[in-house]
Protein backbone atom coordinates (compact mmCIF):
# COMPACT_ATOMS: atom_id res chain seq x y z
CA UNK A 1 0.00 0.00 0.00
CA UNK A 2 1.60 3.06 -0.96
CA UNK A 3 2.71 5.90 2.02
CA UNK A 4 0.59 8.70 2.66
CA UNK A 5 3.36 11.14 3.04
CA UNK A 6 6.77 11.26 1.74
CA UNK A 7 8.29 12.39 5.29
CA UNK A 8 7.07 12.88 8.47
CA UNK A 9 8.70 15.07 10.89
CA UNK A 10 7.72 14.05 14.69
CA UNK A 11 7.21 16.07 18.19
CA UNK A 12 8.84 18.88 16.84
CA UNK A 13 8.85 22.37 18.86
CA UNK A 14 7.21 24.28 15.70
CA UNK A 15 7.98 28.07 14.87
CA UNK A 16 6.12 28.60 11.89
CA UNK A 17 7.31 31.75 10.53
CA UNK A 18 4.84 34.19 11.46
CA UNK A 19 6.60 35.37 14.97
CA UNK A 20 3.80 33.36 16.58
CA UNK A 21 5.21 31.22 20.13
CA UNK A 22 6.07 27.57 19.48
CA UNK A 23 3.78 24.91 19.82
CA UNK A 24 4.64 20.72 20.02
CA UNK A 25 3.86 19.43 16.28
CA UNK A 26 4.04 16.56 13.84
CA UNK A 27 4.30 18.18 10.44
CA UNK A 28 3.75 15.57 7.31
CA UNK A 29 5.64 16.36 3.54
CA UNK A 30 3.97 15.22 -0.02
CA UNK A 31 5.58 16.10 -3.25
CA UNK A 32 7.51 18.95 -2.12
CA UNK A 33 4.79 20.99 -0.26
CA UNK A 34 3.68 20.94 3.51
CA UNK A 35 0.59 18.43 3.45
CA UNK A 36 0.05 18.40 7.10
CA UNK A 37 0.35 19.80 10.67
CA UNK A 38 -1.08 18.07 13.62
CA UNK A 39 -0.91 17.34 17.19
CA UNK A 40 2.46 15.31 18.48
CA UNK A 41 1.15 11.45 17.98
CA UNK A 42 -2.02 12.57 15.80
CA UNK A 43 -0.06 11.36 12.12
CA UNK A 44 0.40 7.72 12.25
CA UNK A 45 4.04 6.96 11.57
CA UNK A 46 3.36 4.06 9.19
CA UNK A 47 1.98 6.93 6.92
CA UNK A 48 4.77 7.65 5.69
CA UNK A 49 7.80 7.00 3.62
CA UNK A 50 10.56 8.50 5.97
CA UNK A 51 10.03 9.81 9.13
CA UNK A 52 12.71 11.78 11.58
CA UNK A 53 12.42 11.95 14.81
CA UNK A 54 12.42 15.49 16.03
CA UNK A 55 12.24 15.54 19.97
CA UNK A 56 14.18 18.93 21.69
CA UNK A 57 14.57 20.56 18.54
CA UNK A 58 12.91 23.76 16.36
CA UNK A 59 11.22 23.24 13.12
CA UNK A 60 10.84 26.70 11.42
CA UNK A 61 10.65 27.86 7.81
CA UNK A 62 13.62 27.50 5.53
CA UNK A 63 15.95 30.68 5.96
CA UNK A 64 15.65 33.35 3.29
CA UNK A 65 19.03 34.97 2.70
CA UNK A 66 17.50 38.15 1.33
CA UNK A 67 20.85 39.74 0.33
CA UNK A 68 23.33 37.81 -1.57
CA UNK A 69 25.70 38.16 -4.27
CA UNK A 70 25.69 34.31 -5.24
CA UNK A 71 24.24 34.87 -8.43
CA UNK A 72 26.81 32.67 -10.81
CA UNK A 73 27.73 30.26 -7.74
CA UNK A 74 24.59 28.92 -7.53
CA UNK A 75 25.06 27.59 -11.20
CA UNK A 76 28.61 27.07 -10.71
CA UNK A 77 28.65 25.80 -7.83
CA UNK A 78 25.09 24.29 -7.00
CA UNK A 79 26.14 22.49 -4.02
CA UNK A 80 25.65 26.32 -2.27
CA UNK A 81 27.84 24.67 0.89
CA UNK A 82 27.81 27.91 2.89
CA UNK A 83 24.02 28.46 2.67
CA UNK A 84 22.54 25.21 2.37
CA UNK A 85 24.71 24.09 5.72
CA UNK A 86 23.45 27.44 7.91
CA UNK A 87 19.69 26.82 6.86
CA UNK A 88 19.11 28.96 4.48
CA UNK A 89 16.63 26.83 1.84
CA UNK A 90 16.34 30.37 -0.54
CA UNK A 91 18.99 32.95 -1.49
CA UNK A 92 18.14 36.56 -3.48
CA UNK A 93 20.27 37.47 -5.80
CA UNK A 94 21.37 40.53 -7.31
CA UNK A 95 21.61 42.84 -4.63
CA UNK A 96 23.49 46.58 -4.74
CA UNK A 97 23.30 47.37 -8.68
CA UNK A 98 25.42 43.97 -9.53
CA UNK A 99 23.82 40.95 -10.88
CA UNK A 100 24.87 38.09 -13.26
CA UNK A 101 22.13 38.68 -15.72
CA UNK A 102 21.12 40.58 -18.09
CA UNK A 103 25.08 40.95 -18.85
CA UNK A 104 27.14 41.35 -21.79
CA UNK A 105 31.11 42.51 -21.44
CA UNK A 106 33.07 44.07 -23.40
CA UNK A 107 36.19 43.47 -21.14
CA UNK A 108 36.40 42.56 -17.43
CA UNK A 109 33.89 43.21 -15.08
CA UNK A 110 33.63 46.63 -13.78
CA UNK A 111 34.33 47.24 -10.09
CA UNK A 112 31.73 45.94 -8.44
CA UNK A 113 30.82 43.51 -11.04
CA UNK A 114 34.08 41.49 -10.21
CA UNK A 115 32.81 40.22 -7.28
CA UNK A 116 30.32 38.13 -8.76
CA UNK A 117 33.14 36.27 -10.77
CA UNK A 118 35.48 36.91 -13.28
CA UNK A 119 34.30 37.63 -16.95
CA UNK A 120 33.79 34.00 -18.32
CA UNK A 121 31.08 33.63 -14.97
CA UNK A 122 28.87 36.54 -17.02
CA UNK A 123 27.16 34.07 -19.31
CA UNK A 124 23.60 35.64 -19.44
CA UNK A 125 23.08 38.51 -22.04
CA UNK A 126 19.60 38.28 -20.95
CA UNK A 127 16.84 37.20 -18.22
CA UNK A 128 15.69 34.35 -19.49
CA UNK A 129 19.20 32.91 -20.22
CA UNK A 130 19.76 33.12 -16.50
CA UNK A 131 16.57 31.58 -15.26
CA UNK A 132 16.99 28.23 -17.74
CA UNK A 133 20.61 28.02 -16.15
CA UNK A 134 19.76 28.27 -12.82
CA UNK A 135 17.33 25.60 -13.07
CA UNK A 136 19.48 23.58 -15.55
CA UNK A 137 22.25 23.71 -12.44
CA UNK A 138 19.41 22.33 -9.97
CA UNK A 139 20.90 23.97 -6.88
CA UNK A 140 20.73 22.92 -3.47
CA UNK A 141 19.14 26.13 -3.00
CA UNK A 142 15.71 27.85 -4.54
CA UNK A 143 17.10 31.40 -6.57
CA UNK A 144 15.14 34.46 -6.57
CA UNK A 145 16.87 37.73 -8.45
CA UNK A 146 16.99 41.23 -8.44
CA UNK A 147 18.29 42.88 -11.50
CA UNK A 148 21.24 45.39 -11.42
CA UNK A 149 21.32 49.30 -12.23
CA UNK A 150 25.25 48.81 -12.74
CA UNK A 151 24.84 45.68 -14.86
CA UNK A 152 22.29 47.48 -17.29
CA UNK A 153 24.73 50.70 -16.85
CA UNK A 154 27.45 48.43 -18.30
CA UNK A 155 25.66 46.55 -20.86
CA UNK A 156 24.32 50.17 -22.57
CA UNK A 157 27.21 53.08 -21.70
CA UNK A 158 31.20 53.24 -23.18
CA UNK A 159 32.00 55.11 -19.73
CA UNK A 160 30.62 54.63 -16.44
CA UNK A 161 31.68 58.01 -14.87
CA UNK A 162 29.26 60.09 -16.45
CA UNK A 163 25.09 60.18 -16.43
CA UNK A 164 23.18 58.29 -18.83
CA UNK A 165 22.17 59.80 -21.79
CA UNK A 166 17.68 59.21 -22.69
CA UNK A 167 18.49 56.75 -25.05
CA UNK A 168 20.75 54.58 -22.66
CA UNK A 169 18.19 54.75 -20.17
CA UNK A 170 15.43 53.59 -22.28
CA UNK A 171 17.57 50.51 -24.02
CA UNK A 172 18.26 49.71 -19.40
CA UNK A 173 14.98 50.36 -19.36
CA UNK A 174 14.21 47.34 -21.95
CA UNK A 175 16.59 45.11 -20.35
CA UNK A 176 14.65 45.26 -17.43
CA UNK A 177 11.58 44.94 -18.55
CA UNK A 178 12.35 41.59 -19.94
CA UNK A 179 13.85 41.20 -16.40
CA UNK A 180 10.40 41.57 -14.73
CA UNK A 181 8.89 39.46 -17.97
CA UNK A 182 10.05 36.95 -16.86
CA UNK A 183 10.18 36.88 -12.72
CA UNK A 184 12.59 39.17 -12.03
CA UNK A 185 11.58 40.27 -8.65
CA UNK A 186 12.33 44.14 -9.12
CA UNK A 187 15.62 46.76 -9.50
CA UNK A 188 18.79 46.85 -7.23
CA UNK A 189 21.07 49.90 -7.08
CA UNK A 190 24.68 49.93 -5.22
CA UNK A 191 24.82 54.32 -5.93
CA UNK A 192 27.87 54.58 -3.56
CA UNK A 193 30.30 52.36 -5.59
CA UNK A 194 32.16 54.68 -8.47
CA UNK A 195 30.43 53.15 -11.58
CA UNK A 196 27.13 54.02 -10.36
CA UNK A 197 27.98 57.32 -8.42
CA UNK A 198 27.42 59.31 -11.36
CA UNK A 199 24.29 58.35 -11.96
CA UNK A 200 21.78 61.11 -11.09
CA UNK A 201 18.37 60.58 -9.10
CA UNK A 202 16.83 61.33 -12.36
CA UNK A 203 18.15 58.09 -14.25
CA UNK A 204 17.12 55.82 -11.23
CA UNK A 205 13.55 57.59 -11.11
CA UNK A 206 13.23 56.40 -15.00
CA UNK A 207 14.50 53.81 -15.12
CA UNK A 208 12.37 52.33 -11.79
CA UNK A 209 9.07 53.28 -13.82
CA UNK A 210 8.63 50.18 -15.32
CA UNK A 211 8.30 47.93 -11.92
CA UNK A 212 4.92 48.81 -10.19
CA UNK A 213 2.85 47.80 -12.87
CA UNK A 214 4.97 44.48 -12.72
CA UNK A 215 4.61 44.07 -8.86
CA UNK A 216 7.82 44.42 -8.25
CA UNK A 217 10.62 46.50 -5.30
CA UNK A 218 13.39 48.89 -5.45
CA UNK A 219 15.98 47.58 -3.59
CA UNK A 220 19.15 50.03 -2.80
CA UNK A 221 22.46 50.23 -1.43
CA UNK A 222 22.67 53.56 -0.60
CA UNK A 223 24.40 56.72 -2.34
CA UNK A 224 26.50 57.05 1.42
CA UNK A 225 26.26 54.97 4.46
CA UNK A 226 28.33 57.67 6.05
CA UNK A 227 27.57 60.86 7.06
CA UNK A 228 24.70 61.47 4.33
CA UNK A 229 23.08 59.21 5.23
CA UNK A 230 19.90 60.43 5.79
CA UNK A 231 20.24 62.42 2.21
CA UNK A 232 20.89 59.42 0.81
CA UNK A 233 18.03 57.27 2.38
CA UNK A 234 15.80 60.69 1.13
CA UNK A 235 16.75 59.84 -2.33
CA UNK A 236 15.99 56.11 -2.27
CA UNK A 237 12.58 57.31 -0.70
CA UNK A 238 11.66 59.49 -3.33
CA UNK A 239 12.19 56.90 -5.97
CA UNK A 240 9.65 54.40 -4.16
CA UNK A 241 7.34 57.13 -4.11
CA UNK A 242 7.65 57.83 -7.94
CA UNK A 243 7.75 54.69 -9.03
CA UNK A 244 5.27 53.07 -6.27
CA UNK A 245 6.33 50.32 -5.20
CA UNK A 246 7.63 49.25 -2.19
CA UNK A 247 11.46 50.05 -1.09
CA UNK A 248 14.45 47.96 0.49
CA UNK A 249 17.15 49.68 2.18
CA UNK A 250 19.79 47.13 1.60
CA UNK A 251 22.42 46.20 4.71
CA UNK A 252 21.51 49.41 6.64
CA UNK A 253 23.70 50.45 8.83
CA UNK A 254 26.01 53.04 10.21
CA UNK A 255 29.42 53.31 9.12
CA UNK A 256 32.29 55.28 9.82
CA UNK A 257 33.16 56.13 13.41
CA UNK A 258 32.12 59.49 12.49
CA UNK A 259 28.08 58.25 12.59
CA UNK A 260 28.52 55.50 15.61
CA UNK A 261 25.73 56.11 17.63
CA UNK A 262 23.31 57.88 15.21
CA UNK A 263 21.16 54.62 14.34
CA UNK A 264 17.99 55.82 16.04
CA UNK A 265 17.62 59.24 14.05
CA UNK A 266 18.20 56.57 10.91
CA UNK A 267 15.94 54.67 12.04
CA UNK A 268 13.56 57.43 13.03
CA UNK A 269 13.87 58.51 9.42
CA UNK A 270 12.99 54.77 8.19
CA UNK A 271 9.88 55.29 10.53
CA UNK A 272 8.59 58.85 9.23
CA UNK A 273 8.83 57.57 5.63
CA UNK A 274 7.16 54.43 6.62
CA UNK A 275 3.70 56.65 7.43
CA UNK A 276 3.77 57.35 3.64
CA UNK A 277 5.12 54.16 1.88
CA UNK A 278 5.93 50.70 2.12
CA UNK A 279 9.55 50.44 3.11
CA UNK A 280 11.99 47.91 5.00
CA UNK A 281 15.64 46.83 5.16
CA UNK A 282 17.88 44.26 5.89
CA UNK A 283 20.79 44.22 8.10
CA UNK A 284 24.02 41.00 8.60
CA UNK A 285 24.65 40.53 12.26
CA UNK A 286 27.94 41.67 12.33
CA UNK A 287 30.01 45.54 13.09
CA UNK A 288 32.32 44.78 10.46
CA UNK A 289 31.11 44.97 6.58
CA UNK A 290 33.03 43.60 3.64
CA UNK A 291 33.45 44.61 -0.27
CA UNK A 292 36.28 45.51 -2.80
CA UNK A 293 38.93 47.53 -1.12
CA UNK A 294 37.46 50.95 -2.03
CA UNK A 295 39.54 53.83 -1.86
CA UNK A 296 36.95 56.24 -0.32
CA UNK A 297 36.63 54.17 2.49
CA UNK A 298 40.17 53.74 3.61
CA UNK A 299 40.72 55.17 7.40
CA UNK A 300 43.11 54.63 10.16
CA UNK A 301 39.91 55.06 12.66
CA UNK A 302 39.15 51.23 12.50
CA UNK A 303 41.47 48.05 10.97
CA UNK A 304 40.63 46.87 7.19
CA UNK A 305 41.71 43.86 6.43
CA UNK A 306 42.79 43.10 2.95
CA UNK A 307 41.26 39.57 1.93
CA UNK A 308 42.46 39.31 -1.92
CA UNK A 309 44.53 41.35 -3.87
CA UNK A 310 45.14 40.79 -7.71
CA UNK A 311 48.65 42.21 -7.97
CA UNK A 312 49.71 41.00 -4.30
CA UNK A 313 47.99 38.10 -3.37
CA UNK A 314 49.91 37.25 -0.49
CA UNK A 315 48.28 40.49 0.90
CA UNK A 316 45.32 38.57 1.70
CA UNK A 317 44.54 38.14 5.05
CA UNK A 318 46.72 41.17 6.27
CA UNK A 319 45.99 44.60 8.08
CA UNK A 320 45.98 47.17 5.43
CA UNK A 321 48.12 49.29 8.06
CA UNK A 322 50.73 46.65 8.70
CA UNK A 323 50.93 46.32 4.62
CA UNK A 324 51.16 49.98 4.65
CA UNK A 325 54.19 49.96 7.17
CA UNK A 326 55.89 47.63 5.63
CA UNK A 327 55.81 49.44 2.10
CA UNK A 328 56.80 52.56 3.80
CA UNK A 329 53.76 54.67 2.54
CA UNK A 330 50.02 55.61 3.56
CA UNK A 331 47.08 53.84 3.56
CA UNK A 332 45.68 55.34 0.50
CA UNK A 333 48.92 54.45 -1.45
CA UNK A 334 48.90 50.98 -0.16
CA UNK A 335 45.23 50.58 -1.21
CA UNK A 336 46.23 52.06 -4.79
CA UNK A 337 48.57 49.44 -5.16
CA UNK A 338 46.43 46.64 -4.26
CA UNK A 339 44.03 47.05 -6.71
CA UNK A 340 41.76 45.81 -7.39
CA UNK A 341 41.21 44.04 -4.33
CA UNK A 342 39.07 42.91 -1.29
CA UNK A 343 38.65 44.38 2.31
CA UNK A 344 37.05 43.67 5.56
CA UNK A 345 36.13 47.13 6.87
CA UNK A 346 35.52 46.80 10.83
CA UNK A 347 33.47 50.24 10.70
CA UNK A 348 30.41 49.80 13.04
CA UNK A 349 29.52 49.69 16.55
CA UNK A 350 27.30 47.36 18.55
CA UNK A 351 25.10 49.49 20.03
CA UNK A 352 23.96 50.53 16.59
CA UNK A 353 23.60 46.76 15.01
CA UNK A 354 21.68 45.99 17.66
CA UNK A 355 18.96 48.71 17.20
CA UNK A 356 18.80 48.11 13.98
CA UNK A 357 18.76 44.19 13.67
CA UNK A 358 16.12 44.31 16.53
CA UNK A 359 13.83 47.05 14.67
CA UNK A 360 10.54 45.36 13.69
CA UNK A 361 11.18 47.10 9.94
CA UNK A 362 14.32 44.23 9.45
CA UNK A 363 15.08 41.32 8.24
CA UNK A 364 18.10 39.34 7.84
CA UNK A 365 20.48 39.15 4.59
CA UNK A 366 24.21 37.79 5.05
CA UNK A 367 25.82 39.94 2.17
CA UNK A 368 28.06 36.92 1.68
CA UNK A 369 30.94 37.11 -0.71
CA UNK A 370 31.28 33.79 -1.58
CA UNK A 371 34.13 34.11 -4.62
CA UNK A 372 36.28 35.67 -1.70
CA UNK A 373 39.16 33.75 -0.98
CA UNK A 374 39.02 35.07 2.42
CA UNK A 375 35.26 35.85 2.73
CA UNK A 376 33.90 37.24 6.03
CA UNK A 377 32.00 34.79 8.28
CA UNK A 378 28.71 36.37 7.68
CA UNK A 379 28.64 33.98 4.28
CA UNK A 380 28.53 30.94 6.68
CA UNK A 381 27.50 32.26 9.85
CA UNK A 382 24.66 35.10 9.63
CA UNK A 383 21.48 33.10 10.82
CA UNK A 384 22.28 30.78 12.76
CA UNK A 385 24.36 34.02 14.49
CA UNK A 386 20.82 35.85 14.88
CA UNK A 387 19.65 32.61 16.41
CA UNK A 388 22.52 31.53 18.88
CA UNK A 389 24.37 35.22 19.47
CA UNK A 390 21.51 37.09 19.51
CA UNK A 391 18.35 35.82 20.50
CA UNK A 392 19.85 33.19 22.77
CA UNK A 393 23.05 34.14 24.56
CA UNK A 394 22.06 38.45 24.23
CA UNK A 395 18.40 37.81 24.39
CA UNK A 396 18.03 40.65 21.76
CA UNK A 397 14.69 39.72 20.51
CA UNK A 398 12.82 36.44 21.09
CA UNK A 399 13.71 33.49 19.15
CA UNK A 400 10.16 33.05 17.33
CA UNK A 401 10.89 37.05 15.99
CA UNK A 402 14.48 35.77 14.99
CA UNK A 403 13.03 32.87 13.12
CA UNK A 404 10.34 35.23 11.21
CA UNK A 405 13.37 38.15 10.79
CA UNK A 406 14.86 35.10 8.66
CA UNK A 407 11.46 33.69 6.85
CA UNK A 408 7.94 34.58 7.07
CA UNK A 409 8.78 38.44 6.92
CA UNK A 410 11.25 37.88 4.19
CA UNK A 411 8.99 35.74 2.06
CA UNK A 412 6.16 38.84 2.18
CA UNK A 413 8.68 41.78 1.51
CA UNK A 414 10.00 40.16 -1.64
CA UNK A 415 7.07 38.60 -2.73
CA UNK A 416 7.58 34.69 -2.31
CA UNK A 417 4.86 33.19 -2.77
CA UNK A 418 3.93 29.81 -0.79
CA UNK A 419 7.17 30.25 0.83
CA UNK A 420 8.73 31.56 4.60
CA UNK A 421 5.99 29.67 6.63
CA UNK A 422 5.06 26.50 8.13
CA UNK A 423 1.55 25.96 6.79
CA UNK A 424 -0.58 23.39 5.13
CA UNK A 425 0.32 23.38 1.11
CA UNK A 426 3.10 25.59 1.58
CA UNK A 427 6.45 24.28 -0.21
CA UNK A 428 8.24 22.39 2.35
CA UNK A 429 11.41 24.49 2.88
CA UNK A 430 12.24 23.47 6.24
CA UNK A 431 15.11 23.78 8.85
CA UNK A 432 15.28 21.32 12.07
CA UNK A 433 17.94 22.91 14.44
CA UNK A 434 19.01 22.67 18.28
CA UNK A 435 18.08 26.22 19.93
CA UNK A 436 20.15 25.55 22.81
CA UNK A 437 23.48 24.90 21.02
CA UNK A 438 23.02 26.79 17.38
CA UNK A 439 26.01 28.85 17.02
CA UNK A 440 27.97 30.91 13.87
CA UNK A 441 31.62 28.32 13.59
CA UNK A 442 32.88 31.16 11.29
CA UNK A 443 35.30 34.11 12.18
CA UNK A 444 37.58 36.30 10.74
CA UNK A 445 40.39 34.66 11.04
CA UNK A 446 38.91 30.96 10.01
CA UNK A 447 35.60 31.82 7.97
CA UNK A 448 34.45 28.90 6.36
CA UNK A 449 33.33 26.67 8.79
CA UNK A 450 29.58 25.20 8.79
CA UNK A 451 27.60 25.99 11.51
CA UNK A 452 26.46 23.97 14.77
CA UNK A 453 23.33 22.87 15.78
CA UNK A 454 21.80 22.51 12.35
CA UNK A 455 19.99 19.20 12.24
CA UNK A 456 18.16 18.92 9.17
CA UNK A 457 17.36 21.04 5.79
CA UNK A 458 14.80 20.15 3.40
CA UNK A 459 14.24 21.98 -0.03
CA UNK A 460 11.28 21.78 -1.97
CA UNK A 461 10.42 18.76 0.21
CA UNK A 462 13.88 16.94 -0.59
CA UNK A 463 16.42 16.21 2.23
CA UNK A 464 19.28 18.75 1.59
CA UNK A 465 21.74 18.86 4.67
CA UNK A 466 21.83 16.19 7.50
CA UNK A 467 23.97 16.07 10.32
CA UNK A 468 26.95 18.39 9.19
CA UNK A 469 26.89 16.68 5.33
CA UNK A 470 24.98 17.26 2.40
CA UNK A 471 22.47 14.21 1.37
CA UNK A 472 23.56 14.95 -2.34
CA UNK A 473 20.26 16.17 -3.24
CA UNK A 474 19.48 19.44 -5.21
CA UNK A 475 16.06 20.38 -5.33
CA UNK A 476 16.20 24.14 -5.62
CA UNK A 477 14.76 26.10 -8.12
CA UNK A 478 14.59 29.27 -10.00
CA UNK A 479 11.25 31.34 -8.03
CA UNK A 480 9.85 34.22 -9.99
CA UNK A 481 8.43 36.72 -8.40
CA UNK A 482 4.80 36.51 -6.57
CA UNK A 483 4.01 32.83 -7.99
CA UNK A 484 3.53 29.53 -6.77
CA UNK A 485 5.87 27.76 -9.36
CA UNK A 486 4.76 24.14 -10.02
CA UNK A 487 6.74 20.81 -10.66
């Protein structure tokens, strides 16, 4: 007689996304969705196929890693080790005006393109060239993506230093609407890095037009994360409002020991703009942030560490000061001479990631560079860091709000469908992990190291991770945005 259910997952302790308290459960999987949630003991084990026993541990919602830049490693490398092993059952993709797709070089990829690979990654001249690859790959991971303003800047403009001209904004502006044609889930824009500095409000304004009538988000790295802050998050409010559609200020934070301490009147801003318009942001749960070694953001008020460098690569993993000292010149002319290169920039204080992590307007996005040689721990650490560092040992925020930070409140802001809860025919993204001993493995100085406490992931129903190892199964998918994508 054939199973009812393809797994069932006993006596578990069940947050189910919503920020709702716990409750004892038995949850039951059929072809790849959630087909059941009962009372401990109510599903009869002989129902099913597989069942794991989940007694003392937390069954919540997949995590959604809301902000990453893994969007040619999940093709090229669709194992997706550093998510898949910390939880995290979806990843978005093209975040701060860089994005794999739609992309077509004429040389190397411009600064901040190269962080997404090197030019032979860039294989997508359009959309739907990057959707049939991502589910060709089959990664252990589901894909959602954001398309870039610096991408589209690239693909349409001889120099990026300059605005673009109405005729290069309308040929970014059909790029993208092919984007949103087919799932795209709305535009990114990373307007403090140099090749998209130059751009004025005016060309984002245009250029967003297109994306309301599609349903989709603005998402933004802001113009400064320094002392303009507040000008800058201005700007990206004023381009939600013309375009209307909800906005996404991307790894807020406050940088520069110049603006430690000013997080509430940042977030006080987020709130006053909030009366008038849907808006959010996401924030990694660390007080160090990590890019290419950019030359506007070299100090001596806090240590960068250099993690790659193409002309020194032995640099990597050194102080940019010590480097500096032992070439006998500044920092700026050390970071000249690196380039292009990578940096750790340990720029924030605690007081200020904790107000913002713990605002109800956040959610959690690791910012992960995974083609770092030296990458910082966020890419293997960031949520089960929220759940062990935070809500356990700090006691920040409860652990059910941690869980829906990471899920339920995701899957709404970027419009994931059937996804970022524990409910009855919702896709069974799923995480089984030990509350009491979940911790980040990762650090600075040793960052890619799977995290502990992580019992279980399933994708799309499919038994991902177990016990520290990948199963071997890949059952993610590409998700376009707002739909319930079928088999």
């Amino acid at each position: 007689m054939p199973h009812l259910f393809d797994t069932l997952i006993r006596c578990v302790l069940l947050l189910d996304g919503s920020g709702a308290a716990a409750r004892l459960a038995d949850v039951a999987i059929r072809d790849g969705r959630i087909a059941r949630i009962d009372e401990p003991g109510a599903i009869d084990p002989d129902s099913a196929s597989n069942v794991v026993e989940g007694h003392g541990l937390v069954l919540s919602p997949g995590f959604i890693d809301v902000h990453t830049h893994d969007d040619t490693n999940v093709v090229r490398e669709p194992a997706m080790t550093p998510k898949i092993s910390q939880g995290v059952t979806t990843v978005v993709v093209g975040n701060c005006g860089i994005s794999a797709a739609p992309v077509t070089l004429a040389g190397d990829p411009p600064d901040p393109m190269n962080l997404l690979g090197r030019a032979d990654a860039f294989r997508y001249p359009d959309f739907k060239t990057y959707v049939a690859a991502v589910n060709a790959a089959k990664p252990a991971v589901n894909v959602a993506a954001l398309v870039g303003h610096t991408a589209l800047r690239s693909n349409h403009m001889d120099r990026l230093d300059r605005p673009a001209t109405e005729a290069e904004t309308a040929a970014m502006r059909g790029q993208l609407q092919e984007a949103l044609d087919h799932g795209a889930l709305g535009l990114s824009t990373g307007l403090a890095y140099a090749n998209a500095f130059h751009a004025p409000t005016d060309e984002v304004l245009a250029l967003a037009e297109p994306l309301a009538k599609a349903g989709a988000i603005y998402a933004t790295h802001l113009r400064s994360e320094f002392a303009e802050i507040l000008d800058a998050m201005d700007e990206a409010f004023r381009i939600g409002r013309h375009a209307r559609v909800p906005v996404v200020i991307s790894h807020l934070k406050c940088a520069g020991v110049s603006n430690w301490g000013r997080s509430g009147e940042v977030l006080a801003a987020l709130e006053g703009a909030e009366r008038w318009q849907p808006v959010g942001c996401d924030c990694y749960p660390y007080t160090a942030s990590s890019s290419t070694l950019d030359l506007k953001q070299v100090t001596n008020d806090f240590d960068i560490q250099v993690t790659w460098s193409e002309p020194h690569p032995t640099m990597g993993g050194r102080l940019l000061a010590d480097i500096a000292a032992e070439w006998n010149v500044d920092l700026l002319e050390a970071a000249r001479r690196l380039q292009p290169a990578g940096a750790v920039y340990h720029c924030m204080e605690d007081a200020d990631v904790d107000r913002i992590l713990s605002h109800p307007a956040t959610v959690v996005g690791s910012d992960g560079l995974p083609n770092d040689p030296l990458p910082h721990p966020r890419l293997w650490g960031a949520f089960p860091r929220v759940l062990g560092h935070y809500a356990r040992d700090r006691e920040l925020f409860p652990l059910a709000v941690a869980v829906n930070k990471m899920t339920g409140m995701s899957a709404e802001r970027f419009g994931l469908t059937g996804r970022g809860f524990v409910r009855e025919g919702y896709w069974a993204d799923l995480v089984l992990f030990d509350a009491a001993t979940i911790r980040d493995a990762a650090s600075f100085t040793d960052p890619q190291q799977p995290a502990e406490g992580i019992a279980a992931v399933w994708v799309n129903g499919e038994l991902t991770w177990r016990q520290r190892a990948a199963t071997g199964v890949r059952a993610g998918r590409f998700l376009p945005r707002g739909t319930q994508q079928q088999h």
